[in-house]
PDB file of N, CA and C in Angstrom:
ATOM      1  N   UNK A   1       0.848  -1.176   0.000  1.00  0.00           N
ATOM      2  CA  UNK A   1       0.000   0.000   0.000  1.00  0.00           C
ATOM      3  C   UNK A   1       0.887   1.230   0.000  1.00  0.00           C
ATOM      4  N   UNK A   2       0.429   2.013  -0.599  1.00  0.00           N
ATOM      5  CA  UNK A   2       1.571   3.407  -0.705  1.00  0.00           C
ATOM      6  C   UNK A   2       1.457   4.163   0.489  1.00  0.00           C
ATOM      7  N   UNK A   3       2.015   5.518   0.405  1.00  0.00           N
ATOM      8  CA  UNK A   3       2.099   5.985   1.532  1.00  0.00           C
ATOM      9  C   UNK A   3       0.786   7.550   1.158  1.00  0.00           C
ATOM     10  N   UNK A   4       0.699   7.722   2.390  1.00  0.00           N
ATOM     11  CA  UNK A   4      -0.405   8.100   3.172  1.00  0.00           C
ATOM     12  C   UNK A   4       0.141   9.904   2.701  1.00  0.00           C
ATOM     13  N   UNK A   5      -1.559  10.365   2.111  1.00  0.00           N
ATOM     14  CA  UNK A   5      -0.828  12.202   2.223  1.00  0.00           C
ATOM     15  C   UNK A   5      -2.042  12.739   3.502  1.00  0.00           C
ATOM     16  N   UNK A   6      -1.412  13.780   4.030  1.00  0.00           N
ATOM     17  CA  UNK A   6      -1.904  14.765   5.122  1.00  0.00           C
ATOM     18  C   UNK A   6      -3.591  14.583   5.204  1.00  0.00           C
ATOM     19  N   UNK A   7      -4.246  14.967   4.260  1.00  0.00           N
ATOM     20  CA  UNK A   7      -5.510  15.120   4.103  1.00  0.00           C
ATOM     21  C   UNK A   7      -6.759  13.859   4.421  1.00  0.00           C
ATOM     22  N   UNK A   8      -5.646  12.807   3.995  1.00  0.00           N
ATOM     23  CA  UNK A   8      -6.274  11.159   3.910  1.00  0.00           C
ATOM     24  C   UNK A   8      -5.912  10.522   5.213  1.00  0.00           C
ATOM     25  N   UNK A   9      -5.309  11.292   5.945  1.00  0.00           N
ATOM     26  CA  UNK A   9      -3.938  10.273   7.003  1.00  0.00           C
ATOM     27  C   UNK A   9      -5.106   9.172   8.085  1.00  0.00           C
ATOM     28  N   UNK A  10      -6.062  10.161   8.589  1.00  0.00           N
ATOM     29  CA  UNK A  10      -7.086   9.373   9.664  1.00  0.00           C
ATOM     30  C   UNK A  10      -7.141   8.001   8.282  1.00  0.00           C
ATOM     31  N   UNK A  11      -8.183   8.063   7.526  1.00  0.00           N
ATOM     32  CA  UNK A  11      -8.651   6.731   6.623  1.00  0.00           C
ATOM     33  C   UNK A  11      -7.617   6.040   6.188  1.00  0.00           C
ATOM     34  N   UNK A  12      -6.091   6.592   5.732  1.00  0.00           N
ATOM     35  CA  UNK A  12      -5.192   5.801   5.867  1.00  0.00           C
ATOM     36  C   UNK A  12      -4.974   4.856   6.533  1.00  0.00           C
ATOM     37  N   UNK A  13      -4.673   5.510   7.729  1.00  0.00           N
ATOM     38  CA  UNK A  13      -4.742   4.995   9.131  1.00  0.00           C
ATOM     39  C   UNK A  13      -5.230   3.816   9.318  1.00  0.00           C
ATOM     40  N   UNK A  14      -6.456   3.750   8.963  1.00  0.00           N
ATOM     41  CA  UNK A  14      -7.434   2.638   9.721  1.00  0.00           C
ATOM     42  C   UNK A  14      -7.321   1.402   8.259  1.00  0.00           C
ATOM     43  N   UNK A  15      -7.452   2.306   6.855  1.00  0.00           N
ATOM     44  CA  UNK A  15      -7.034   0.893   5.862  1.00  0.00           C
ATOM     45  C   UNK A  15      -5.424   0.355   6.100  1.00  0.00           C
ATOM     46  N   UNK A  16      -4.868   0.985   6.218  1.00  0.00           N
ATOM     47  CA  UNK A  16      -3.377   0.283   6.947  1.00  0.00           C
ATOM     48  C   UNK A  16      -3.764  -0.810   7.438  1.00  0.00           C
ATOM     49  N   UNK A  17      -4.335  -0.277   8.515  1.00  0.00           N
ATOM     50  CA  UNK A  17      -4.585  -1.077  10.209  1.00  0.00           C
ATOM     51  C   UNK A  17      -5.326  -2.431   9.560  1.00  0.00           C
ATOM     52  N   UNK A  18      -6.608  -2.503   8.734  1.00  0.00           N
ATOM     53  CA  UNK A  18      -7.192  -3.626   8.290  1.00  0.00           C
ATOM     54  C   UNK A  18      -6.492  -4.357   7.660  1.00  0.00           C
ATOM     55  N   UNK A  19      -5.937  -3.457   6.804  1.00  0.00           N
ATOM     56  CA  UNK A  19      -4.684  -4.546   6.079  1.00  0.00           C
ATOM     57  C   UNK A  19      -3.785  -5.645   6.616  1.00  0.00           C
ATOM     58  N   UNK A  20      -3.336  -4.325   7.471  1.00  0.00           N
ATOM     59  CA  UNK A  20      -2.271  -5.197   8.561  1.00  0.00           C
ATOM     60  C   UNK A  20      -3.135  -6.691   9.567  1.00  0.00           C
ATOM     61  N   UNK A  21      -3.976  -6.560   9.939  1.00  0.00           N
ATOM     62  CA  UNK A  21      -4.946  -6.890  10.434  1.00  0.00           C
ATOM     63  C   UNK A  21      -5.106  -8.617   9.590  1.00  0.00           C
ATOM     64  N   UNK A  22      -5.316  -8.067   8.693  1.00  0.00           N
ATOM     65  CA  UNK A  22      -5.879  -9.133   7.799  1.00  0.00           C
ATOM     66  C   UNK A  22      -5.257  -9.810   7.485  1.00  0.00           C
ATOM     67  N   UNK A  23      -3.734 -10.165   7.893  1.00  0.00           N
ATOM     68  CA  UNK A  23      -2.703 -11.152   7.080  1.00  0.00           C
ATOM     69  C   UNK A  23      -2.389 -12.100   8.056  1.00  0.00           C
ATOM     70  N   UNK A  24      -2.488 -13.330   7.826  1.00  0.00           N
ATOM     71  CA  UNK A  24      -2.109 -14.672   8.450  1.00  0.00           C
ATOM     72  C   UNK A  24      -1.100 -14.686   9.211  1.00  0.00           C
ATOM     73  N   UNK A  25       0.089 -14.031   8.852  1.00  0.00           N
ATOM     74  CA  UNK A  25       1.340 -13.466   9.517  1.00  0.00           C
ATOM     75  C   UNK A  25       1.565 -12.753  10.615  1.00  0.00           C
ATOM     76  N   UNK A  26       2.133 -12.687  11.251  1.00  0.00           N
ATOM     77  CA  UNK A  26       2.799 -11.640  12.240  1.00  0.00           C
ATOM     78  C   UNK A  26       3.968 -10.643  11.541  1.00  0.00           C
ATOM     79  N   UNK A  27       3.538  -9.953  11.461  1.00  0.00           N
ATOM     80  CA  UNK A  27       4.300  -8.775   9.951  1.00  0.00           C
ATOM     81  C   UNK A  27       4.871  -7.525  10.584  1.00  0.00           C
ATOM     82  N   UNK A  28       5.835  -7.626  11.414  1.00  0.00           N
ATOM     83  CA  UNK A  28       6.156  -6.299  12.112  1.00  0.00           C
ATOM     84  C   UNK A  28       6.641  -5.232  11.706  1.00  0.00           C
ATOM     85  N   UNK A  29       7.521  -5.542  10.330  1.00  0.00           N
ATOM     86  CA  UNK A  29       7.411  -4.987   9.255  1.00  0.00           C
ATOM     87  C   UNK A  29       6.035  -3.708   8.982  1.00  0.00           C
ATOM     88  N   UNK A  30       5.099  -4.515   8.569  1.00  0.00           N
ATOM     89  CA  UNK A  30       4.035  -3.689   8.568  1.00  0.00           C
ATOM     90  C   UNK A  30       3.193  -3.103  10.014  1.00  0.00           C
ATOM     91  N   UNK A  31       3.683  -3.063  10.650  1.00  0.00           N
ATOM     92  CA  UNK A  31       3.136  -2.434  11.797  1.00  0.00           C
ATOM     93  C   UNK A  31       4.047  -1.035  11.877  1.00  0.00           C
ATOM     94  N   UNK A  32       5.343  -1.303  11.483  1.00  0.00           N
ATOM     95  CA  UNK A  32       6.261  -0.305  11.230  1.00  0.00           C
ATOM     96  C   UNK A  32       5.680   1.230  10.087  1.00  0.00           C
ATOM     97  N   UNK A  33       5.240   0.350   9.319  1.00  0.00           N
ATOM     98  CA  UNK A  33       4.553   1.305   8.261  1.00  0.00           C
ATOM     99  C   UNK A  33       3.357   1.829   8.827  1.00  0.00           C
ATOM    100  N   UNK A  34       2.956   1.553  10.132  1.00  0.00           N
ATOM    101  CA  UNK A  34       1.789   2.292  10.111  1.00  0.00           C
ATOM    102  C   UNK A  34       1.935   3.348  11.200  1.00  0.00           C
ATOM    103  N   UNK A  35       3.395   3.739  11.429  1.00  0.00           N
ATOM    104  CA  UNK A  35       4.108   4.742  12.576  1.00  0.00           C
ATOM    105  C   UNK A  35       3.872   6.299  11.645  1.00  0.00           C
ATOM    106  N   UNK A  36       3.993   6.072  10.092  1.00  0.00           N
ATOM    107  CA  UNK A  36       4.170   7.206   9.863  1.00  0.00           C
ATOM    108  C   UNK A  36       2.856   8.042   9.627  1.00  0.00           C
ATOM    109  N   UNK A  37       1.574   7.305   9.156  1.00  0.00           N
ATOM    110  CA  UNK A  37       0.222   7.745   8.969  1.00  0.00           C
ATOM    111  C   UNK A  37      -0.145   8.253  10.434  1.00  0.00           C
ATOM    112  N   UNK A  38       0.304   7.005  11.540  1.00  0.00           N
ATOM    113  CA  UNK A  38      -0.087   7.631  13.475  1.00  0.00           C
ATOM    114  C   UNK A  38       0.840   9.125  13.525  1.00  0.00           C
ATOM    115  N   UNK A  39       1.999   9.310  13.018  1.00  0.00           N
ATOM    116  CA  UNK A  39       2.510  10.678  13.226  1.00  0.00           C
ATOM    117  C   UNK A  39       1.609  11.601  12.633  1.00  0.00           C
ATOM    118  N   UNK A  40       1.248  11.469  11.287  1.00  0.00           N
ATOM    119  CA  UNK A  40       0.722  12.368  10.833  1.00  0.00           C
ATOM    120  C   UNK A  40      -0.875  12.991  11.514  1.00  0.00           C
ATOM    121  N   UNK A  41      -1.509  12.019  12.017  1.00  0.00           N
ATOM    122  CA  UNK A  41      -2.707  12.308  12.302  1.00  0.00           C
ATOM    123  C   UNK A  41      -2.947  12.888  13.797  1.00  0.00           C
ATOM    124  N   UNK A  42      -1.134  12.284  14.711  1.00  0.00           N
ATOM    125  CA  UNK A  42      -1.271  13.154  15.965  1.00  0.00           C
ATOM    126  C   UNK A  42      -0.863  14.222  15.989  1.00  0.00           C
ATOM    127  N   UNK A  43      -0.081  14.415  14.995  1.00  0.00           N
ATOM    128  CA  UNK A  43       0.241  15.819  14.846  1.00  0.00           C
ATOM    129  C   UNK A  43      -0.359  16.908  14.149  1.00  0.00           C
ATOM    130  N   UNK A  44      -1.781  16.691  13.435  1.00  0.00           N
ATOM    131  CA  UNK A  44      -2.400  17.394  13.271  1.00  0.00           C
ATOM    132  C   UNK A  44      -3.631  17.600  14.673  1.00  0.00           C
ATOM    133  N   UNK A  45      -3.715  16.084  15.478  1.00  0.00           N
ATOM    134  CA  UNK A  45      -4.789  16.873  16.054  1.00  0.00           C
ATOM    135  C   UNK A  45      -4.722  17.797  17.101  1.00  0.00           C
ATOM    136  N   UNK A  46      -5.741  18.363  17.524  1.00  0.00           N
ATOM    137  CA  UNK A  46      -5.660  19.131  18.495  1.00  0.00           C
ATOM    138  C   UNK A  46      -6.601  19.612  19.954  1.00  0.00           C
ATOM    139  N   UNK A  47      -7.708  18.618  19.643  1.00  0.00           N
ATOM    140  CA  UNK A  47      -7.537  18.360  20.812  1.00  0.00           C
ATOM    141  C   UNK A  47      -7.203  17.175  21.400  1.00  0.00           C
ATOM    142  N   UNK A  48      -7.284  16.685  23.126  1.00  0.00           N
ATOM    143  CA  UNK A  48      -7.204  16.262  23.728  1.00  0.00           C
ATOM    144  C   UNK A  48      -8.199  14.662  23.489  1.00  0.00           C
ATOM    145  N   UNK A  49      -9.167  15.116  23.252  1.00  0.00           N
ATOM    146  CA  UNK A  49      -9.911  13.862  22.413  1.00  0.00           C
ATOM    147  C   UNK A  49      -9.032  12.966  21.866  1.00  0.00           C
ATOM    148  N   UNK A  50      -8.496  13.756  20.663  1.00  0.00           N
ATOM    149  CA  UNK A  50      -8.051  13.424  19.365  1.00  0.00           C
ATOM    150  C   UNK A  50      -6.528  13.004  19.971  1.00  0.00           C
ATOM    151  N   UNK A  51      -5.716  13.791  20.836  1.00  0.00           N
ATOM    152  CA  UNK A  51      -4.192  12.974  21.250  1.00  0.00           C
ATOM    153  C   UNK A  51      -4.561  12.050  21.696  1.00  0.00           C
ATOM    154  N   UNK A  52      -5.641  11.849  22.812  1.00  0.00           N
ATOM    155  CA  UNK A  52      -5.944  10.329  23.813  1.00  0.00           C
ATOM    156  C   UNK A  52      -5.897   8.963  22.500  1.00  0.00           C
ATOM    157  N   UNK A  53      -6.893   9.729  21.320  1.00  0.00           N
ATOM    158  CA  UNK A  53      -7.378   8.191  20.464  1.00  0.00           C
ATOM    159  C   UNK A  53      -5.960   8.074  19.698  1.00  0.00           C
ATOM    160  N   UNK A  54      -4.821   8.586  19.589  1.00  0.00           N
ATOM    161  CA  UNK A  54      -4.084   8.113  19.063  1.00  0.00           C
ATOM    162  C   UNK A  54      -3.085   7.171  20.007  1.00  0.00           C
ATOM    163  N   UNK A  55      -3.048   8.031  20.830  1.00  0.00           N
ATOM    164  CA  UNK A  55      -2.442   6.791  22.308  1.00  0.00           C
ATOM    165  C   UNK A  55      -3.152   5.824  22.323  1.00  0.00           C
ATOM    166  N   UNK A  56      -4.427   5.764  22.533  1.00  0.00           N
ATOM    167  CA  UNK A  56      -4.910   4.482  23.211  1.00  0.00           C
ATOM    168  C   UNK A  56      -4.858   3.575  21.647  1.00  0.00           C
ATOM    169  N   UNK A  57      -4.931   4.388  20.488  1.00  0.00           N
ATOM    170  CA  UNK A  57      -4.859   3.437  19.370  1.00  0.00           C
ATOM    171  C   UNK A  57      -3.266   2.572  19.416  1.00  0.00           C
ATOM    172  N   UNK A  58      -2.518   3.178  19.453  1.00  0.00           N
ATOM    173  CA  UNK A  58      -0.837   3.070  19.143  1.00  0.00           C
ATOM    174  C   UNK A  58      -1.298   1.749  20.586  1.00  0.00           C
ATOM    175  N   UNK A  59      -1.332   2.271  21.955  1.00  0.00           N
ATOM    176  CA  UNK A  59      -1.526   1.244  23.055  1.00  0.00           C
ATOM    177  C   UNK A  59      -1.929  -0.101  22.635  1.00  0.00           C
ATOM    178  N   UNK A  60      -3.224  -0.104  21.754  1.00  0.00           N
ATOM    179  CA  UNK A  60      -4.272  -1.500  21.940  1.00  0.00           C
ATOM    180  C   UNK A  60      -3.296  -2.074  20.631  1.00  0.00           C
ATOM    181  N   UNK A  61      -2.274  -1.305  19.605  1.00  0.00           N
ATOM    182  CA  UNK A  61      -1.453  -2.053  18.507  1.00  0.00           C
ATOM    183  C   UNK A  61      -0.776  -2.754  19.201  1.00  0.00           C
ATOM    184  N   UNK A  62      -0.206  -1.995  20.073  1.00  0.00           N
ATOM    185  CA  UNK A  62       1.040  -2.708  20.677  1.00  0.00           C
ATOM    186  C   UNK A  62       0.577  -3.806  21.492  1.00  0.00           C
ATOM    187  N   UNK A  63      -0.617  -3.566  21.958  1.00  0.00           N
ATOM    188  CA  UNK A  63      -1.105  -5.201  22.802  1.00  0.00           C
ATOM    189  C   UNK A  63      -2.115  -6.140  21.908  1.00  0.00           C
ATOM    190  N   UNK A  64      -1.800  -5.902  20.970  1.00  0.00           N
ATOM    191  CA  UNK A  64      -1.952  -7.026  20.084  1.00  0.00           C
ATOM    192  C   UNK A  64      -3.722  -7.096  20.100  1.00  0.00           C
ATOM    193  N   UNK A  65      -4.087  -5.658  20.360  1.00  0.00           N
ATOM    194  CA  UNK A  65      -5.887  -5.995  20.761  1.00  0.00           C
ATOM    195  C   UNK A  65      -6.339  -4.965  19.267  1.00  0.00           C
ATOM    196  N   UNK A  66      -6.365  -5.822  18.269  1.00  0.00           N
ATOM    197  CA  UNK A  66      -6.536  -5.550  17.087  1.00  0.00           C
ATOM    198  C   UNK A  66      -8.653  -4.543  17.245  1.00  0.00           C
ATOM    199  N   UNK A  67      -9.463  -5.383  18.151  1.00  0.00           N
ATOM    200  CA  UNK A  67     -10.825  -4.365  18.008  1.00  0.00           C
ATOM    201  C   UNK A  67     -10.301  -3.337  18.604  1.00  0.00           C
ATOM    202  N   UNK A  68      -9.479  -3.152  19.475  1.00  0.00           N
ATOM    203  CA  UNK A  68      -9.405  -1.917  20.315  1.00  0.00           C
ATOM    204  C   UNK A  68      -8.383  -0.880  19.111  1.00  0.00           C
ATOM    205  N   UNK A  69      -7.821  -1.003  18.751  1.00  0.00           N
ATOM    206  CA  UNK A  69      -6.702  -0.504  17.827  1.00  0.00           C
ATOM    207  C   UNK A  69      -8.131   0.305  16.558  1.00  0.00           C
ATOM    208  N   UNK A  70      -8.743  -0.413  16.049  1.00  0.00           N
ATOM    209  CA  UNK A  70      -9.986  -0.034  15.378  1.00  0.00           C
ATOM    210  C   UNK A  70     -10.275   0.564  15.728  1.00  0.00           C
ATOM    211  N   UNK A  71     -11.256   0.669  16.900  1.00  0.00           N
ATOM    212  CA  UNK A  71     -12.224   1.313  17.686  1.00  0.00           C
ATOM    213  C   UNK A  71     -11.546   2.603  17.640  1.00  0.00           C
ATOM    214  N   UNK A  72     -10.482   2.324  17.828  1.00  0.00           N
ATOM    215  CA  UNK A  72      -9.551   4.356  18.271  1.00  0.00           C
ATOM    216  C   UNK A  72      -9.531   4.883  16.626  1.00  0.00           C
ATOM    217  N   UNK A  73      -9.814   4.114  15.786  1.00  0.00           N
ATOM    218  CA  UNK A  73      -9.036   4.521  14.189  1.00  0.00           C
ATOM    219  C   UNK A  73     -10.630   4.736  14.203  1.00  0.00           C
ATOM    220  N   UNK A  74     -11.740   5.103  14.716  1.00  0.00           N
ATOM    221  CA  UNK A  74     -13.374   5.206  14.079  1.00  0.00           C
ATOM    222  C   UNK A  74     -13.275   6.582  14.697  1.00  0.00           C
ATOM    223  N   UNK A  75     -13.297   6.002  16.190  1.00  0.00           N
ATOM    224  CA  UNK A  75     -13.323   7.634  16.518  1.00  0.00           C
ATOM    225  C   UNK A  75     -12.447   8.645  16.095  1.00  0.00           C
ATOM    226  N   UNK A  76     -11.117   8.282  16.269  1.00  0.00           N
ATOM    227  CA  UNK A  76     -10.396   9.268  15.053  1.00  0.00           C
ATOM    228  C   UNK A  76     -11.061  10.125  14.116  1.00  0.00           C
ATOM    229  N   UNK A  77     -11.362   9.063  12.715  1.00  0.00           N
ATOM    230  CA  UNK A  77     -12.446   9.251  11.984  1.00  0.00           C
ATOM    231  C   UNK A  77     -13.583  10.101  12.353  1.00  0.00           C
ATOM    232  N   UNK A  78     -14.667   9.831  13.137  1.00  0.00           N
ATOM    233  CA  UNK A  78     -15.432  10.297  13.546  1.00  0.00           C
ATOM    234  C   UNK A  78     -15.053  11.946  14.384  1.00  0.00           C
ATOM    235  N   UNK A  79     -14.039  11.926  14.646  1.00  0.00           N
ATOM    236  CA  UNK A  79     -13.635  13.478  15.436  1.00  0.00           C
ATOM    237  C   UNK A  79     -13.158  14.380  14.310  1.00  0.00           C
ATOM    238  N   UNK A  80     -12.355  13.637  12.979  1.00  0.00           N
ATOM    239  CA  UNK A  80     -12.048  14.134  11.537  1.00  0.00           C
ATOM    240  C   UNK A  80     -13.254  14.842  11.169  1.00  0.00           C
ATOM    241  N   UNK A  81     -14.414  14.133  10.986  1.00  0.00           N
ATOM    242  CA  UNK A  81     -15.230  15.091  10.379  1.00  0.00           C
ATOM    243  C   UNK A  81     -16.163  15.624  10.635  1.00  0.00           C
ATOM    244  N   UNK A  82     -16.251  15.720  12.546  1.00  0.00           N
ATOM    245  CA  UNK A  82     -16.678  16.820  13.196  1.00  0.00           C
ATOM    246  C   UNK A  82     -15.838  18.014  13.299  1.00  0.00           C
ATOM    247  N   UNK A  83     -14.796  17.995  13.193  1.00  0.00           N
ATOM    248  CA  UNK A  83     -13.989  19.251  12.660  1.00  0.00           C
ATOM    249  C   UNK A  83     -13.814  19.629  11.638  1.00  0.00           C
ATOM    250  N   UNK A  84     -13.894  18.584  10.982  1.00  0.00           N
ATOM    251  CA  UNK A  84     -14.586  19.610   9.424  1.00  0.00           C
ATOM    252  C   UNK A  84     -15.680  19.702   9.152  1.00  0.00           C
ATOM    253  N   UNK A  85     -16.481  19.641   9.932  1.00  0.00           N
ATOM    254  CA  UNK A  85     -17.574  19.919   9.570  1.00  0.00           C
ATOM    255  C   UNK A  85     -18.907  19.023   8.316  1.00  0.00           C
ATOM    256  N   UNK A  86     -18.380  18.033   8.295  1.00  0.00           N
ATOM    257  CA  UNK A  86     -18.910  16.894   7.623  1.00  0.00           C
ATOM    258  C   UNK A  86     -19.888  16.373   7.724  1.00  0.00           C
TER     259      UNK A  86
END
């Protein structure tokens, strides 16, 4: 999958994550690739909402709790386009 621009980074994010998700493997490799879409999207947000769901997302990756890792990539999503107005 290519890489992720500014505007797309939340939906990136979360098709990464399914991707990654979806392979028979243990691919750490690709868990690696999904550090740079999580930079991009914590560093745009701003609030406090929006830093928590990237922690607790990055958190539930790292513990291997693939619904919880989701769940933070919706609300993400979902806080994306209450700030824009969507």
């Amino acid at each position: 999958m290519g890489a992720c621009n500014r505007g797309e980074a939340v939906q990136c994010l979360y098709t990464k994550t399914l991707d990654l998700l979806s392979r028979d493997d243990e691919d750490w490799a690709a868990r690696l690739e999904l550090l740079r879409p999580l930079a991009m999207v914590a560093g745009f947000q701003k609030t406090r909402e929006g830093q928590r769901e990237c922690a607790a997302y990055a958190a539930n990756l790292a513990a291997d709790d693939a619904p919880g890792a989701l769940a933070a990539c919706r609300r993400l999503i979902e806080l994306d386009a209450e700030l824009s107005g969507k």
